[in-house]
N, C-alpha and C. Protein backbone atom coordinates (compact mmCIF):
# COMPACT_ATOMS: atom_id res chain seq x y z
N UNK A 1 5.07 -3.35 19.41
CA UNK A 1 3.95 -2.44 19.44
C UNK A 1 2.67 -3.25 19.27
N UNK A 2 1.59 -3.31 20.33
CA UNK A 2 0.51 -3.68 19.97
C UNK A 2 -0.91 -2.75 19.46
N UNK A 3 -1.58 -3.36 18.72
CA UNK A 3 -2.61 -2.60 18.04
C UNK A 3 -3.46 -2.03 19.13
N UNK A 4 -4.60 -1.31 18.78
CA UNK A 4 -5.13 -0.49 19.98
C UNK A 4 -6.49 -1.64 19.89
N UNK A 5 -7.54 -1.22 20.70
CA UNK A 5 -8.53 -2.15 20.59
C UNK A 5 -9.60 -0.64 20.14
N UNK A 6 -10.56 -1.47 19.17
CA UNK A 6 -11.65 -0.71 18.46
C UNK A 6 -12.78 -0.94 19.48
N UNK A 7 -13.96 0.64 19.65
CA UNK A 7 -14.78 0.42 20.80
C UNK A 7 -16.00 0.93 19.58
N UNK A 8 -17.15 0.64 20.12
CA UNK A 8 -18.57 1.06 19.81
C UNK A 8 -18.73 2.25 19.97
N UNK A 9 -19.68 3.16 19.33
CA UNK A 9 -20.18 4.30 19.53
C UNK A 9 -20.28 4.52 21.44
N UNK A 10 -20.87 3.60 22.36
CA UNK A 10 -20.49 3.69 23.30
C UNK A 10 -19.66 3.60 24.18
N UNK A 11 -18.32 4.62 24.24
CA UNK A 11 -17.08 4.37 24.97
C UNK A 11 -16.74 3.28 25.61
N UNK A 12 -16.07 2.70 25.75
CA UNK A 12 -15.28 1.80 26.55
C UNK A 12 -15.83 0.50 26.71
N UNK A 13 -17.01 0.45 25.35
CA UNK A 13 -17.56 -1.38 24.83
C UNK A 13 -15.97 -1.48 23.92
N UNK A 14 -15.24 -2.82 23.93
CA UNK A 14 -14.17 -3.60 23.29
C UNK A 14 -15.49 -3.76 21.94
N UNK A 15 -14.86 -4.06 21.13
CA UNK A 15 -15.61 -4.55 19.96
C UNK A 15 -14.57 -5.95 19.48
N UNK A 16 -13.40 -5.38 19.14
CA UNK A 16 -12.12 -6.01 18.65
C UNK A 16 -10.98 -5.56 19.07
N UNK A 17 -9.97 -6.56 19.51
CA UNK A 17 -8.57 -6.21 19.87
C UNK A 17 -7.28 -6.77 19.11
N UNK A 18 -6.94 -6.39 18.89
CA UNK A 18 -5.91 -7.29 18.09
C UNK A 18 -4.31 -7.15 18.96
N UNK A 19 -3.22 -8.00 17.99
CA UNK A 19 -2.14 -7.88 18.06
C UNK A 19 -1.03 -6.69 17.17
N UNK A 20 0.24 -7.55 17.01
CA UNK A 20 1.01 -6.85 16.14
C UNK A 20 0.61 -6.74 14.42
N UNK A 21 -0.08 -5.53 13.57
CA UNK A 21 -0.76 -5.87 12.57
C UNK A 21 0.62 -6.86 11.74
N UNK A 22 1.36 -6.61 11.61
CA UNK A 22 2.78 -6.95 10.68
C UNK A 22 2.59 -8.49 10.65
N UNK A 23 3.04 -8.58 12.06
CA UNK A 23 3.12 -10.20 12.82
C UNK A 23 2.28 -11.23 11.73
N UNK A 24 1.06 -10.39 12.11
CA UNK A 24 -0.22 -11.24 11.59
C UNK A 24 -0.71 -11.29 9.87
N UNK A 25 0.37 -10.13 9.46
CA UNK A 25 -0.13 -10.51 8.15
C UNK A 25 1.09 -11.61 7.55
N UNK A 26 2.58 -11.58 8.55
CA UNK A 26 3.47 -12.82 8.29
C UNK A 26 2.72 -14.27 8.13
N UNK A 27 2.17 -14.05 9.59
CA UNK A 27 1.77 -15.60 9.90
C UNK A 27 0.61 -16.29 9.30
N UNK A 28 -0.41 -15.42 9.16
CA UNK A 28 -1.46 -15.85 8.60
C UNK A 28 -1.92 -15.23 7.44
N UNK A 29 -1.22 -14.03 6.84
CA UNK A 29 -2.09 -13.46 5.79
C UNK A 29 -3.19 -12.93 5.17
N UNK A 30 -3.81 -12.73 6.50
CA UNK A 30 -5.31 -12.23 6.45
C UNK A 30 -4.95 -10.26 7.05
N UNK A 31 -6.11 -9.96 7.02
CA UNK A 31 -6.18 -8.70 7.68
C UNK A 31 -7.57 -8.17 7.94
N UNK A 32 -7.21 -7.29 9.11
CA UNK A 32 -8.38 -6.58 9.81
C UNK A 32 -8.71 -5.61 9.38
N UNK A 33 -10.21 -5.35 8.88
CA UNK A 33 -9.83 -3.85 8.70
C UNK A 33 -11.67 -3.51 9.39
N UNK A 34 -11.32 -1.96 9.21
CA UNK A 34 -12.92 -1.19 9.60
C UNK A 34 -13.61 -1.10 8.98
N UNK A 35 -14.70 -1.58 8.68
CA UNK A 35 -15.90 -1.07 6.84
C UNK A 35 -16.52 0.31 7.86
N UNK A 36 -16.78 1.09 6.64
CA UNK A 36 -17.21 2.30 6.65
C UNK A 36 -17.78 3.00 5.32
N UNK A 37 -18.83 3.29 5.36
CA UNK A 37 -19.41 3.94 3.66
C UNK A 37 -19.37 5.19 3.89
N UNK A 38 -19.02 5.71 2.79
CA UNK A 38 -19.18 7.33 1.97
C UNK A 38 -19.99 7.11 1.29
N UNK A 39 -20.91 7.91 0.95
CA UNK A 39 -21.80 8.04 -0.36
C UNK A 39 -22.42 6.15 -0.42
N UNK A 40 -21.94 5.89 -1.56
CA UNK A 40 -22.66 4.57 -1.56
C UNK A 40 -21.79 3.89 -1.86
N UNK A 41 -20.01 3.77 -1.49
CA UNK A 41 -19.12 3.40 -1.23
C UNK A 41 -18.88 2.31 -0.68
N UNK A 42 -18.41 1.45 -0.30
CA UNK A 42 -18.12 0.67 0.83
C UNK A 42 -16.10 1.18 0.88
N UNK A 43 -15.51 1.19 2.05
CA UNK A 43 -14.60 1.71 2.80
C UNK A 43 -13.70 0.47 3.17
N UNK A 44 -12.60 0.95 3.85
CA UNK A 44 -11.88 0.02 5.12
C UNK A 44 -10.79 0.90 5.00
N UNK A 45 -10.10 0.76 6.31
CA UNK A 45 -8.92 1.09 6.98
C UNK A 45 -8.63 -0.07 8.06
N UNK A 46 -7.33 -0.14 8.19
CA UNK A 46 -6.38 -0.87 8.57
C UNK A 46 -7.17 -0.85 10.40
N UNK A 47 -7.60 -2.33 11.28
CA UNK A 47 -8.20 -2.15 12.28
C UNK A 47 -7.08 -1.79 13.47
N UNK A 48 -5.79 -1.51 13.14
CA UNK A 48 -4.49 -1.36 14.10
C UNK A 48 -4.49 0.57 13.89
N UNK A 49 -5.08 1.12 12.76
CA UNK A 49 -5.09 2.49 12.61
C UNK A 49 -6.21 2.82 13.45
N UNK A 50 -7.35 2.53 13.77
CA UNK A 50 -8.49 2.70 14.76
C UNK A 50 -8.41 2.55 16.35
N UNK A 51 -8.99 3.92 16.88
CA UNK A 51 -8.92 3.69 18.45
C UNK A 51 -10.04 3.68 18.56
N UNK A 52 -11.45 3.92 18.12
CA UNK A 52 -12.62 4.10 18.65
C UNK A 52 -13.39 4.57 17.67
N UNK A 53 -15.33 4.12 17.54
CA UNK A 53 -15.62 4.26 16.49
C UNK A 53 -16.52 5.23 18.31
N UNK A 54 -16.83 6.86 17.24
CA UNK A 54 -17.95 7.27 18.21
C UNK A 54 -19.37 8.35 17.57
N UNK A 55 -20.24 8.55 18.14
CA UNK A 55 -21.19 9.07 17.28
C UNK A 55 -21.09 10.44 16.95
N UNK A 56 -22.13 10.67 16.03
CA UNK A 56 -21.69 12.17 16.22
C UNK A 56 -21.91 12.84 16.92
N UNK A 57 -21.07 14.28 17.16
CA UNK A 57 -21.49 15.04 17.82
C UNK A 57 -21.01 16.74 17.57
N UNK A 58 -21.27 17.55 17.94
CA UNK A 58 -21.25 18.98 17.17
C UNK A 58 -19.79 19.24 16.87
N UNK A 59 -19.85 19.80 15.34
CA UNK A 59 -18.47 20.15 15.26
C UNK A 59 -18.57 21.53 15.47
N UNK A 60 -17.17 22.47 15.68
CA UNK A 60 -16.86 23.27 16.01
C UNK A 60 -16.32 23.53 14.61
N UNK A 61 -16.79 24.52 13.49
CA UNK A 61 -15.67 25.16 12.33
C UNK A 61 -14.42 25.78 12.95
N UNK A 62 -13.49 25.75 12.34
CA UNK A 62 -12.32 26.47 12.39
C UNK A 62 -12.37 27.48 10.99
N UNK A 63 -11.57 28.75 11.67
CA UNK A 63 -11.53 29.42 10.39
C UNK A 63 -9.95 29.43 9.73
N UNK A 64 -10.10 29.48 8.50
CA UNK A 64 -9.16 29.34 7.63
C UNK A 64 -8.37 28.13 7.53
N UNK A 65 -9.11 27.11 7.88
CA UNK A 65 -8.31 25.83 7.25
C UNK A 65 -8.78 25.53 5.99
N UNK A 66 -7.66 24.56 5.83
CA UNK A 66 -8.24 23.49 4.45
C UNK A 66 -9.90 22.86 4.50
N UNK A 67 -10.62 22.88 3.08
CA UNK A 67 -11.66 22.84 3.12
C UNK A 67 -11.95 21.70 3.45
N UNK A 68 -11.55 20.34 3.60
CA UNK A 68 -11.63 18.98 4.01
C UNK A 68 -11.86 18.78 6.02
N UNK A 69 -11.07 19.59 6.52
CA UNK A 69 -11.07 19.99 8.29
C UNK A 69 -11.96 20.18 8.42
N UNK A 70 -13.29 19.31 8.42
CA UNK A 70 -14.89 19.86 9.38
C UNK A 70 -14.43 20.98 9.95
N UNK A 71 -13.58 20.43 11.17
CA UNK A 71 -13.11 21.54 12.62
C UNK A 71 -13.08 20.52 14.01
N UNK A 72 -13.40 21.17 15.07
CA UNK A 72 -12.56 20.44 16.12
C UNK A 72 -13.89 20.13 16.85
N UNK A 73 -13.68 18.45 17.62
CA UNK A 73 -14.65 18.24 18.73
C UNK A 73 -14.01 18.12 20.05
N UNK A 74 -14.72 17.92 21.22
CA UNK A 74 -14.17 18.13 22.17
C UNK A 74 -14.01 16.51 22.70
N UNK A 75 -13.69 15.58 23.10
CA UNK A 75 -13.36 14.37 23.08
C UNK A 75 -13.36 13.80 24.28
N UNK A 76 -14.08 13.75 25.33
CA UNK A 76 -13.34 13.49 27.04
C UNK A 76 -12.54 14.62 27.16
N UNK A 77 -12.91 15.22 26.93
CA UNK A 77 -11.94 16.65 27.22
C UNK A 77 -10.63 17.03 26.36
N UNK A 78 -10.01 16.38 25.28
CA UNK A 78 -9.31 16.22 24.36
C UNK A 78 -9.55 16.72 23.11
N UNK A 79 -9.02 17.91 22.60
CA UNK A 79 -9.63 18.41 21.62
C UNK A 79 -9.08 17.63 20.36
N UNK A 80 -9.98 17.68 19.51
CA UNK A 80 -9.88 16.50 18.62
C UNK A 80 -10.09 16.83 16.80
N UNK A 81 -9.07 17.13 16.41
CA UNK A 81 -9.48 17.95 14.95
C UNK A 81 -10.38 16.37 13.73
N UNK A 82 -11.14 16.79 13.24
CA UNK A 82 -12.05 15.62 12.50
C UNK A 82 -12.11 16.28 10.65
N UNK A 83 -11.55 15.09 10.26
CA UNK A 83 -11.35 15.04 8.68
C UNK A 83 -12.76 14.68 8.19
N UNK A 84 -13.35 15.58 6.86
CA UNK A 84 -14.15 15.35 6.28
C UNK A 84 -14.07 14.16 5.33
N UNK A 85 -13.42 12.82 5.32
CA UNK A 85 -13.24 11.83 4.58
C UNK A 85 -13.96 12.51 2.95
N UNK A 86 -15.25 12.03 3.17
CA UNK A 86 -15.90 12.45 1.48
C UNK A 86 -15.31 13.72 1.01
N UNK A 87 -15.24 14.54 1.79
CA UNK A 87 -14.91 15.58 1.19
C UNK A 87 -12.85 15.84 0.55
N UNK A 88 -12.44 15.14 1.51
CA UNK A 88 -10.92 14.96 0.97
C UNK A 88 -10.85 13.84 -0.63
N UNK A 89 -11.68 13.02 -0.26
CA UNK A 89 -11.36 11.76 -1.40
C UNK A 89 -12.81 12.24 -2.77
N UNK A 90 -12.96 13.82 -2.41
CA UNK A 90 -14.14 13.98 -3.63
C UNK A 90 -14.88 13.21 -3.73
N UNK A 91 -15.23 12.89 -2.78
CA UNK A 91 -17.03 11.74 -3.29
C UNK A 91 -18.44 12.63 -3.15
N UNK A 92 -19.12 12.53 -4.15
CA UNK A 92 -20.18 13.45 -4.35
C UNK A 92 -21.72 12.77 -4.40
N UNK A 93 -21.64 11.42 -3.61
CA UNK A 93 -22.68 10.69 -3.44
C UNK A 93 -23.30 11.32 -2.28
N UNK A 94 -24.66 11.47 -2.19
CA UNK A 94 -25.17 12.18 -0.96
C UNK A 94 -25.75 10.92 -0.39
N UNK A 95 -25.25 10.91 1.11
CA UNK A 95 -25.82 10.10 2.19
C UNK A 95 -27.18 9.75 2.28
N UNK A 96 -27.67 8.70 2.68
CA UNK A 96 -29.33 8.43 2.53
C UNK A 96 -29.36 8.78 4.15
N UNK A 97 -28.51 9.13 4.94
CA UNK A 97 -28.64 9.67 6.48
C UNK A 97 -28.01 10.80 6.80
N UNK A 98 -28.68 11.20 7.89
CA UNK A 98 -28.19 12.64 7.86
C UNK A 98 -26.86 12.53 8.64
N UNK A 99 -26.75 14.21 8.94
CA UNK A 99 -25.18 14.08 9.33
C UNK A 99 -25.50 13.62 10.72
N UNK A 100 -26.31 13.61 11.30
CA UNK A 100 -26.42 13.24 12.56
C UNK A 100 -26.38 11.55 12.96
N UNK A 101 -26.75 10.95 11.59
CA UNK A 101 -26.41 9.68 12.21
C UNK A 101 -24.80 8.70 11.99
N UNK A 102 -24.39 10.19 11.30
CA UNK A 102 -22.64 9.61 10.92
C UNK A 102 -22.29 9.46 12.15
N UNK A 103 -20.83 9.04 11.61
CA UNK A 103 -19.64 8.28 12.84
C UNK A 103 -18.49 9.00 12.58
N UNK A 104 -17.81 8.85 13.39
CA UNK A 104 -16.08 9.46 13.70
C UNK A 104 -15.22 8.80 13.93
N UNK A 105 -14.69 8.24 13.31
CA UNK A 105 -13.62 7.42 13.48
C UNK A 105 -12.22 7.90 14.32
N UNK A 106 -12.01 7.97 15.49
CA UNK A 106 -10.58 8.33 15.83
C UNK A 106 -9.69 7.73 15.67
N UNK A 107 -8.63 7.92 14.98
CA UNK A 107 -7.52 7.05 14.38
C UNK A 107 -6.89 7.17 15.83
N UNK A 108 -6.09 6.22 15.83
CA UNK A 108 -4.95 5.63 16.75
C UNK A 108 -3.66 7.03 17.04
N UNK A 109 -2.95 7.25 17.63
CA UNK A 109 -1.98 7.72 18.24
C UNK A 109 -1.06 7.44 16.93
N UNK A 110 -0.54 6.65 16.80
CA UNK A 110 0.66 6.32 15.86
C UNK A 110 0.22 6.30 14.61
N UNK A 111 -1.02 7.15 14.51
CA UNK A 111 -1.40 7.38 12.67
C UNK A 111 -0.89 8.71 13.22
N UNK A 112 -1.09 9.65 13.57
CA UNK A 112 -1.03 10.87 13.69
C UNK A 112 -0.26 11.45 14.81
N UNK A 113 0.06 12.89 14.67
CA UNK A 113 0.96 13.64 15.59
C UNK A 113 -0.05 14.30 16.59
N UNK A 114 -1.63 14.42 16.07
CA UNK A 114 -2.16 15.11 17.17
C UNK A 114 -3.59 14.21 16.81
N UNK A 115 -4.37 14.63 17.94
CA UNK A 115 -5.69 13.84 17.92
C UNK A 115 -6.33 14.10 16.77
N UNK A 116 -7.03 12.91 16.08
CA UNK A 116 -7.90 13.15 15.01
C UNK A 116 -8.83 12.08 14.61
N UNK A 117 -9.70 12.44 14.20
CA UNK A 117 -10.49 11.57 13.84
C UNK A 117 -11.65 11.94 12.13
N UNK A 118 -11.85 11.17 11.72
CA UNK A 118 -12.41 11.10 10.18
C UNK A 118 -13.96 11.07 10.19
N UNK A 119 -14.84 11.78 9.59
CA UNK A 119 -15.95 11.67 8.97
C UNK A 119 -16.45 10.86 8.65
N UNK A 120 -17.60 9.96 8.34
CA UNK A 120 -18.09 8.64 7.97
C UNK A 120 -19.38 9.04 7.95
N UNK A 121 -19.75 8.34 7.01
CA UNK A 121 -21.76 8.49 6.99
C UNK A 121 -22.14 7.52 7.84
N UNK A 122 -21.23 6.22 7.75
CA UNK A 122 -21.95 5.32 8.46
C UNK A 122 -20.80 3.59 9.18
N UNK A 123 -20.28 3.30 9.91
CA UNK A 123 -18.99 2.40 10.14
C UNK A 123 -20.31 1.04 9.79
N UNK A 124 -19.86 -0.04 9.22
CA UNK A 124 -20.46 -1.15 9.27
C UNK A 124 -20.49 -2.23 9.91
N UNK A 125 -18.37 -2.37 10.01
CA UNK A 125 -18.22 -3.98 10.90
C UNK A 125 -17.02 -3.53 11.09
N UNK A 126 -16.81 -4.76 12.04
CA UNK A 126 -14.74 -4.88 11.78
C UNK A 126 -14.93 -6.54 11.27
N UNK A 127 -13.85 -6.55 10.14
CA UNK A 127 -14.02 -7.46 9.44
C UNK A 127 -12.62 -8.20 9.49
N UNK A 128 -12.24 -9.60 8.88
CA UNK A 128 -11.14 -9.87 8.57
C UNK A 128 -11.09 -10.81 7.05
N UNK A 129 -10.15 -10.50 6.47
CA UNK A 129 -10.40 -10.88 5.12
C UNK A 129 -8.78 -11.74 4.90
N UNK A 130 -9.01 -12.67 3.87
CA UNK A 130 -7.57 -13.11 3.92
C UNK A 130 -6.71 -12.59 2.70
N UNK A 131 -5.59 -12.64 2.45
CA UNK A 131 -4.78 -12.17 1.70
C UNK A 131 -5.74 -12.96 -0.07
N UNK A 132 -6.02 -13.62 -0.41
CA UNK A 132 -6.43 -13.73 -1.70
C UNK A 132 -7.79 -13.16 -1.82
N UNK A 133 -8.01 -12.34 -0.87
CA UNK A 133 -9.55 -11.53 -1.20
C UNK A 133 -9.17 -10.15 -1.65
N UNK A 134 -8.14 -9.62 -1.66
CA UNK A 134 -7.63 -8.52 -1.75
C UNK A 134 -7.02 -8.31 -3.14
N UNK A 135 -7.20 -7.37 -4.32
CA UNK A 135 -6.78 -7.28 -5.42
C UNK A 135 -5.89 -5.84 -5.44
N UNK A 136 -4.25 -6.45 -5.35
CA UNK A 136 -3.41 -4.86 -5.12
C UNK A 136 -2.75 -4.44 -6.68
N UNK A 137 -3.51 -5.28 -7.70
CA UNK A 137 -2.85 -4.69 -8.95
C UNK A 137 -4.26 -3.69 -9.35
N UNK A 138 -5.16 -3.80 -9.18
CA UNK A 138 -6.35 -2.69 -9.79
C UNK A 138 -6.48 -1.30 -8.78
N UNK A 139 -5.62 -1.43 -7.63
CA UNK A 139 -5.86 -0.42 -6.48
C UNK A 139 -5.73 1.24 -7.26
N UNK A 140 -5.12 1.18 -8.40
CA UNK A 140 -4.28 2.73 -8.92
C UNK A 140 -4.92 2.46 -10.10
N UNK A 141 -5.53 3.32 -10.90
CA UNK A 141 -6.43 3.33 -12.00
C UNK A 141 -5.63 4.31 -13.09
N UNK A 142 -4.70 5.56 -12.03
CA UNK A 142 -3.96 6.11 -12.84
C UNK A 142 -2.75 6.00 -12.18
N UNK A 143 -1.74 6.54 -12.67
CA UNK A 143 -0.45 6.45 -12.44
C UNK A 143 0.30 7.09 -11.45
N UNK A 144 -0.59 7.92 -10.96
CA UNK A 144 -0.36 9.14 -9.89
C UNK A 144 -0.21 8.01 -8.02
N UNK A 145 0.08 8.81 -7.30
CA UNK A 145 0.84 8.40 -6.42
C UNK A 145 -0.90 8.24 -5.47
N UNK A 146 -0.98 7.16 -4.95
CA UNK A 146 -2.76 6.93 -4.42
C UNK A 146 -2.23 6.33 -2.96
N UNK A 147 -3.64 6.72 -2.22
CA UNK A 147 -3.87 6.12 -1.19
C UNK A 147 -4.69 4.80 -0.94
N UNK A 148 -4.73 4.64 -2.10
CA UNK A 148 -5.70 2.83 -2.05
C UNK A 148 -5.01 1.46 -1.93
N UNK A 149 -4.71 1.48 -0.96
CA UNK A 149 -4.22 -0.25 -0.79
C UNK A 149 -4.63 -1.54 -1.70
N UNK A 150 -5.75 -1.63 -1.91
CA UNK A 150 -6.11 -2.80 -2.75
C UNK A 150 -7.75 -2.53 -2.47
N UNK A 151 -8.60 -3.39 -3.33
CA UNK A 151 -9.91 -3.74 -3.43
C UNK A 151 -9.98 -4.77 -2.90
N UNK A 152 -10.69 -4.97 -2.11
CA UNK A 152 -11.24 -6.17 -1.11
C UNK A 152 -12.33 -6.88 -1.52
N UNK A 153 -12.90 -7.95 -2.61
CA UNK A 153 -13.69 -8.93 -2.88
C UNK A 153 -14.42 -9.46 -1.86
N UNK A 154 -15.65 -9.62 -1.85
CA UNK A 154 -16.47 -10.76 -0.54
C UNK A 154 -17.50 -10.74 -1.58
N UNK A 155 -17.57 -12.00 -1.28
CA UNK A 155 -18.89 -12.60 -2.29
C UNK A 155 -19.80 -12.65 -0.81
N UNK A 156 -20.83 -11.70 -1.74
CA UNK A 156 -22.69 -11.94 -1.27
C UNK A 156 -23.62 -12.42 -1.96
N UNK A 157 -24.91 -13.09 -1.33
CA UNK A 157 -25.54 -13.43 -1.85
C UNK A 157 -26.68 -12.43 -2.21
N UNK A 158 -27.40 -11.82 -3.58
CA UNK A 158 -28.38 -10.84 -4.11
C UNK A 158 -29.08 -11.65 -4.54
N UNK A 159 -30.46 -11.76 -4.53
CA UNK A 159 -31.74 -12.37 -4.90
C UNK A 159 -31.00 -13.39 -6.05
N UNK A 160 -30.45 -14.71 -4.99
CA UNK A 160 -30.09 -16.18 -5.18
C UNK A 160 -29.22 -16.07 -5.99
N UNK A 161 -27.88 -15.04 -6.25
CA UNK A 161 -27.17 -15.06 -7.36
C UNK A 161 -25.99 -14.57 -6.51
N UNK A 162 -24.51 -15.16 -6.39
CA UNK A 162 -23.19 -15.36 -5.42
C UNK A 162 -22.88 -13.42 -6.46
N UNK A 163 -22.81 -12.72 -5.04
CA UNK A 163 -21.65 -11.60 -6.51
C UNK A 163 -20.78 -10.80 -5.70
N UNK A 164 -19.66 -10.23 -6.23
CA UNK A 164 -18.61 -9.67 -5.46
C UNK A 164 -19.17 -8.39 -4.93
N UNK A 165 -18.81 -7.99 -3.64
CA UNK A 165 -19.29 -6.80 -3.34
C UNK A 165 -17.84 -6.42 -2.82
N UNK A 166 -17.35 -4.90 -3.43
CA UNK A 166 -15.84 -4.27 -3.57
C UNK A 166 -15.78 -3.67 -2.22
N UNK A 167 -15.01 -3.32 -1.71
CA UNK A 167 -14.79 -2.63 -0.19
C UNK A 167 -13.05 -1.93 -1.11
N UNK A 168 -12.85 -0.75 -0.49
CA UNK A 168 -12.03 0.17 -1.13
C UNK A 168 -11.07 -0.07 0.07
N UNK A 169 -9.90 -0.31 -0.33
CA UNK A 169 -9.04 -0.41 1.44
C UNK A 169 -7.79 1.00 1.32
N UNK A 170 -8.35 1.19 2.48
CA UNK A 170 -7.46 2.87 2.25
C UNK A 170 -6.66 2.57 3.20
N UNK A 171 -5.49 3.68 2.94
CA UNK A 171 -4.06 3.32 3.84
C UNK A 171 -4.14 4.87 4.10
N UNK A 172 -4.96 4.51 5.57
CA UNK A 172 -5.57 5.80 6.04
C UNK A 172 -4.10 6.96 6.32
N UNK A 173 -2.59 6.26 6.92
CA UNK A 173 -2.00 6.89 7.34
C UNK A 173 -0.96 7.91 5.94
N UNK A 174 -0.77 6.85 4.64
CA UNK A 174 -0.76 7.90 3.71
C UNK A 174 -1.47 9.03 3.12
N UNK A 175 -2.52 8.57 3.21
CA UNK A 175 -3.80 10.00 3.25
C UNK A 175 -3.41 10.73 4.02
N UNK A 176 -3.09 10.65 5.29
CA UNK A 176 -2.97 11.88 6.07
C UNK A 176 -1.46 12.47 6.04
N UNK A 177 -0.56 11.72 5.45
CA UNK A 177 0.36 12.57 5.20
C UNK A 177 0.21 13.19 3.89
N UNK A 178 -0.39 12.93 3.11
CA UNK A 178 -0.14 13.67 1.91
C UNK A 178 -1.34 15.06 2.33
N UNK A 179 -2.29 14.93 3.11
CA UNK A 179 -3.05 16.01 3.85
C UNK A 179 -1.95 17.52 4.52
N UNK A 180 -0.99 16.37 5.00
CA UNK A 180 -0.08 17.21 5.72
C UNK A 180 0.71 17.96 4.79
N UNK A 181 1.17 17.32 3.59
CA UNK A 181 2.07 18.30 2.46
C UNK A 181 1.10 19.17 1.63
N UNK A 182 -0.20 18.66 1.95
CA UNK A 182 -1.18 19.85 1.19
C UNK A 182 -1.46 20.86 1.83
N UNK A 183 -1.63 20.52 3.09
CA UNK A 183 -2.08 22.06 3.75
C UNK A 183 -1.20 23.43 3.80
């Protein structure tokens, strides 16, 4: 199975393509992932879970779903149900942009059974980080069953002083199953 390739807000720009994610975390130990902020968050998901980062555009409510389901967009003609990210993972930081300049992340085919795509205030990069940047013993704070893969470390530089800046790495495809036993 090869990974899908991630595109720009403008359809059918490549940004990044990858291979087999597995393969590559054998051989080399690094990994790809998507940055994306909530609130004042920094994000990632797995860059083999991503088919396309695209802008926004009007959602459609649905009635009587779960309160996290924005509702449905229309996609190239593909109707496309879109997860309120902040609103599933309770984040109560308000965006310094409006909803209009968020993003949509469409996850890949083999995250999901039907088209979908996630909420974002804002996608940043596609990044790759290596296996000792990643901290998978602090990922669970409580004991309960989580969707956080690990904390992702990158040292930046802030007015001349080296400091870690955290990126949250979500394992977008357990989120959405445990979405699925909630609804």
């Amino acid at each position: 199975m090869t990974g899908s390739p991630v595109m720009t807000a403008k359809a059918g720009e490549p940004v990044a393509a990858g291979k087999n994610p597995a393969a590559d975390q054998v051989e080399s130990d690094s990994i790809q992932v998507v940055e994306f902020v909530l609130g004042n968050e920094h994000f990632a998901i797995d860059l083999f879970d991503v088919k396309e980062v695209v802008e926004y555009t009007t959602i459609t409510k649905l009635p009587n779903v779960a309160p996290y389901v924005r509702g449905i967009i229309d996609l190239r003609g593909e109707i496309t149900m879109i997860i309120d990210l902040k609103h599933r993972l309770n984040i109560t930081d308000a965006s310094t942009k409006s909803l209009e300049a968020s993003r949509i992340i469409v996850l890949d085919d083999h995250v999901t059974k039907t088209k979908m795509g996630i909420l974002v205030d804002d996608v940043t990069s596609v990044s790759t980080f290596e296996g000792n940047q990643v901290d998978r013993t602090s990922a669970s704070v409580s004991h309960e069953e989580t969707s956080i893969i690990g904390i992702i470390k990158r040292k930046i530089r802030v007015k001349d002083k080296d400091v870690n800046e955290l990126i949250i790495w979500i394992d977008i495809q357990k989120l959405l199953s445990a979405l699925d036993s909630a609804a």
